[in-house]
C-alpha atoms as a PDB file:
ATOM      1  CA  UNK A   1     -19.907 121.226  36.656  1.00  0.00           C
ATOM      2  CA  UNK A   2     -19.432 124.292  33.825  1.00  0.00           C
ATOM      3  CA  UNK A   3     -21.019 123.438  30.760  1.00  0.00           C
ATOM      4  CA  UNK A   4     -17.515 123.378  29.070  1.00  0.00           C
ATOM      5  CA  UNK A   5     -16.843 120.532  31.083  1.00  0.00           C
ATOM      6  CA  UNK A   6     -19.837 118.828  29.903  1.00  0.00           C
ATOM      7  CA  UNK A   7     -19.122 115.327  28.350  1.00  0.00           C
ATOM      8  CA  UNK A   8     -22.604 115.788  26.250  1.00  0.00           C
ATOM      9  CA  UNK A   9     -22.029 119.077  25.441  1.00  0.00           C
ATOM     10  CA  UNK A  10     -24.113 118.888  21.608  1.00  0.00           C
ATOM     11  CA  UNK A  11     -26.119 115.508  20.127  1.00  0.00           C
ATOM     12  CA  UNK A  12     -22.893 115.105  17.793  1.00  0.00           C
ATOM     13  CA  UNK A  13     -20.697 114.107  20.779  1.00  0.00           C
ATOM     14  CA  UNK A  14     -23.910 111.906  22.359  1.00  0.00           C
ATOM     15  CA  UNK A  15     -23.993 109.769  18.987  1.00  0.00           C
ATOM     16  CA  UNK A  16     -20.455 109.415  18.901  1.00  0.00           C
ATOM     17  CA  UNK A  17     -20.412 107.997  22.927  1.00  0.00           C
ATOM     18  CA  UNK A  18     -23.760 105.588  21.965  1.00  0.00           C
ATOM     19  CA  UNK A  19     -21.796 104.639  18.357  1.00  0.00           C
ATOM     20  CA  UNK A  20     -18.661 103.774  19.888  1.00  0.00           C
ATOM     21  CA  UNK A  21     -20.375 101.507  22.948  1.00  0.00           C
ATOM     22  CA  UNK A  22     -22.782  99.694  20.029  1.00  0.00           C
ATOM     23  CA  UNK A  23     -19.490  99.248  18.210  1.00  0.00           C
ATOM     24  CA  UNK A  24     -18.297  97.333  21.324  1.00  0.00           C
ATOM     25  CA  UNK A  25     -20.664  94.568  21.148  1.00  0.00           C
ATOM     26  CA  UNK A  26     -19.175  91.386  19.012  1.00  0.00           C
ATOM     27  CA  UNK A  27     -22.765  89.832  19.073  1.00  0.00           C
ATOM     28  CA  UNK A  28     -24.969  91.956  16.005  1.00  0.00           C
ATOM     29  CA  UNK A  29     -28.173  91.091  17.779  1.00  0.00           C
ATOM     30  CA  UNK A  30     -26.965  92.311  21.337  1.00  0.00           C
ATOM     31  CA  UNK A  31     -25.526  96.168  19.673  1.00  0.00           C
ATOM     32  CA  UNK A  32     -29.144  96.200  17.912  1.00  0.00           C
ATOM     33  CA  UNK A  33     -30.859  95.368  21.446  1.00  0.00           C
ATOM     34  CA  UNK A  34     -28.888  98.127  22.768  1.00  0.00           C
ATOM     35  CA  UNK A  35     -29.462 100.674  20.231  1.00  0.00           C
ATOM     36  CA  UNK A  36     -33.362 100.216  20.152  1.00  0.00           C
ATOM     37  CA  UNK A  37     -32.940 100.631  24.057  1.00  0.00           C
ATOM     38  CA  UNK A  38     -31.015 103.435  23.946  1.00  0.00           C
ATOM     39  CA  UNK A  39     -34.160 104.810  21.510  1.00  0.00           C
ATOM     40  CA  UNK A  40     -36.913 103.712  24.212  1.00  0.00           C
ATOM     41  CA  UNK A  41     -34.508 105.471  26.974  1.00  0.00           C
ATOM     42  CA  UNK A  42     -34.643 108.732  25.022  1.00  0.00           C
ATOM     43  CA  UNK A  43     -37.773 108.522  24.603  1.00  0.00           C
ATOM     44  CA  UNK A  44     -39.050 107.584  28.283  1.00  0.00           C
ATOM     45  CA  UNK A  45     -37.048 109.838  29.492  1.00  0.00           C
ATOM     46  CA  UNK A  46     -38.280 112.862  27.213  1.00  0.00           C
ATOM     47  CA  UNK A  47     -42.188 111.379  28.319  1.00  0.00           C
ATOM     48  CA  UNK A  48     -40.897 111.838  32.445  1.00  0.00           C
ATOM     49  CA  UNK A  49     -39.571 115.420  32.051  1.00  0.00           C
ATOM     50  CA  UNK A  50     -42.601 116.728  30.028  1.00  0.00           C
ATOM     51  CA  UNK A  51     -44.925 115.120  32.639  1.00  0.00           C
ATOM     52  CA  UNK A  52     -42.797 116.203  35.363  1.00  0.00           C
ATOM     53  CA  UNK A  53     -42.918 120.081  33.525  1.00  0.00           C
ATOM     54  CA  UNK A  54     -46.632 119.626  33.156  1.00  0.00           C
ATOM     55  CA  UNK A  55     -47.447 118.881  36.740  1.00  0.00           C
ATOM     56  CA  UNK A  56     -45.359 121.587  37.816  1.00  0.00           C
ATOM     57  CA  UNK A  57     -46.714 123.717  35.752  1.00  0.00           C
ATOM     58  CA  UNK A  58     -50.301 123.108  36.476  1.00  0.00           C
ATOM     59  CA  UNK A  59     -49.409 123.067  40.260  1.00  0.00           C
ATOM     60  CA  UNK A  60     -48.029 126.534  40.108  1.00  0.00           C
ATOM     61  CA  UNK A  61     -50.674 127.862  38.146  1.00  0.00           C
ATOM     62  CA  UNK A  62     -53.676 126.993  40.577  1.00  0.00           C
ATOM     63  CA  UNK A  63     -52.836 130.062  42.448  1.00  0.00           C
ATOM     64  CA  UNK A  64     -52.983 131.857  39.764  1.00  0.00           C
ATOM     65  CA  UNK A  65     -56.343 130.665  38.021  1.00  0.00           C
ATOM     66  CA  UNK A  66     -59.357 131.147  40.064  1.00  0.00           C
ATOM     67  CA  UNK A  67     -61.850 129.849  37.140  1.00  0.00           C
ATOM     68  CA  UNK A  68     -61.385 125.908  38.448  1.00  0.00           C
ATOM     69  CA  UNK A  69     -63.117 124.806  41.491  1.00  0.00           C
ATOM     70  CA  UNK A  70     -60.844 123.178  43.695  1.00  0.00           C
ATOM     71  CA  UNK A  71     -62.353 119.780  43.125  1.00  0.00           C
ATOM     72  CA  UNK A  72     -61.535 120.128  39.479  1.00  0.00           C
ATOM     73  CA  UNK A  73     -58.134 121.281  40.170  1.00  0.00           C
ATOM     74  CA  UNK A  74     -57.053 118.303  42.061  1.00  0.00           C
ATOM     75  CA  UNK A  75     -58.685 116.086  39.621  1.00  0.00           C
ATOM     76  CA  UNK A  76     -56.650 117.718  36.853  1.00  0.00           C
ATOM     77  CA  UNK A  77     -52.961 117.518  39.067  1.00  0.00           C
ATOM     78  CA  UNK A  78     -54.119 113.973  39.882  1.00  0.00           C
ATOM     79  CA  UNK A  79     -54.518 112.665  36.147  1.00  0.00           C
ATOM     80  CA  UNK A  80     -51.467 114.413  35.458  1.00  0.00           C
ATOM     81  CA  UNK A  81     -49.824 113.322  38.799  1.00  0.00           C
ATOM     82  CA  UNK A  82     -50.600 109.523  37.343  1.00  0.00           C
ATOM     83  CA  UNK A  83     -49.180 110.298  33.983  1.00  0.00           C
ATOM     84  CA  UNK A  84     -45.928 111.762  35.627  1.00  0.00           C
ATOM     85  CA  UNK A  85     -45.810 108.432  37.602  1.00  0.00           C
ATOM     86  CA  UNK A  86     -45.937 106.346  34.742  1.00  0.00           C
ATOM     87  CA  UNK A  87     -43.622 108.095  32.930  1.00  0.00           C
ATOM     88  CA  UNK A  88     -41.322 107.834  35.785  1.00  0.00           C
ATOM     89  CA  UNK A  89     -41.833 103.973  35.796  1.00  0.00           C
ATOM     90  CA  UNK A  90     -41.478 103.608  32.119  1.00  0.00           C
ATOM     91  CA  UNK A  91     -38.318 104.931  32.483  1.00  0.00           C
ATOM     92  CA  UNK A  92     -36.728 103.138  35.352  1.00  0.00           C
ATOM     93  CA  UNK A  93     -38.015  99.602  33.316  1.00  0.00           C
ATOM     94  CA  UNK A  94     -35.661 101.031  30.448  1.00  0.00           C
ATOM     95  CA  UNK A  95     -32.844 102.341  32.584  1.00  0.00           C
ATOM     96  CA  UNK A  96     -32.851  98.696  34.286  1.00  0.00           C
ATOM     97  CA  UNK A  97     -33.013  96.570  31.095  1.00  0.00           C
ATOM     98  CA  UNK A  98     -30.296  98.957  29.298  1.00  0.00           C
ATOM     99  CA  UNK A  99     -27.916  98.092  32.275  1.00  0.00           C
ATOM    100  CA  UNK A 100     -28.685  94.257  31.764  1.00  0.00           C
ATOM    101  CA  UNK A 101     -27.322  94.849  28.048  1.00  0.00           C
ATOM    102  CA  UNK A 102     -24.487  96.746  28.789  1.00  0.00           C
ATOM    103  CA  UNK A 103     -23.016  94.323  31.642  1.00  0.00           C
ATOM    104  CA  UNK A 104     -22.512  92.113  28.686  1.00  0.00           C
ATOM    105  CA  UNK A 105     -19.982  94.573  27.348  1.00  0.00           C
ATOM    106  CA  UNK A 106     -18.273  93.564  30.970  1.00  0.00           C
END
């Protein structure tokens, strides 16, 4: 997909899409319950991608750095291996309770 096609394309548009589905709810506490969700989402998913980076990161730099011993290397990816995977959790708990709120828009 081109970025021109990009349904997202600026944070403008992403409002707009969120603002228009919270708009959809005829219940004030369920559009509330969705928009704090739709907060924890953002904010789960931003916490998965910069752990993800990180371990990346650090896994592509052992090569590089020969000051570490090994031992301490694989301590340091596995405490940041752990983080990633808790990230990755906290995000699939919000991705499943933001689809419970939506099927009430059904």
């Amino acid at each position: 997909m081109e970025a021109d096609n990009l349904q997202f394309k600026d944070s403008a548009t992403a409002r707009a899409y969120i603002r228009n589905l919270a708009n959809q709810f005829d219940d004030p506490e369920d559009m509330f319950e969705f928009l704090r969700t739709c907060d924890i989402a953002q904010a789960s998913l931003t916490y998965w991608l910069f752990e993800a980076n990180r371990y990346d990161r650090i896994f592509i730099s052992q090569g590089i750095s020969g000051v570490s011993t090994e031992r301490e290397r694989k301590v340091e990816l596995e405490c940041i291996w752990n983080e990633y995977l808790h990230a990755s959790e906290e995000f699939q708990l919000v991705k499943e309770s933001l689809k419970k709120i939506i099927s009430r828009l059904d």
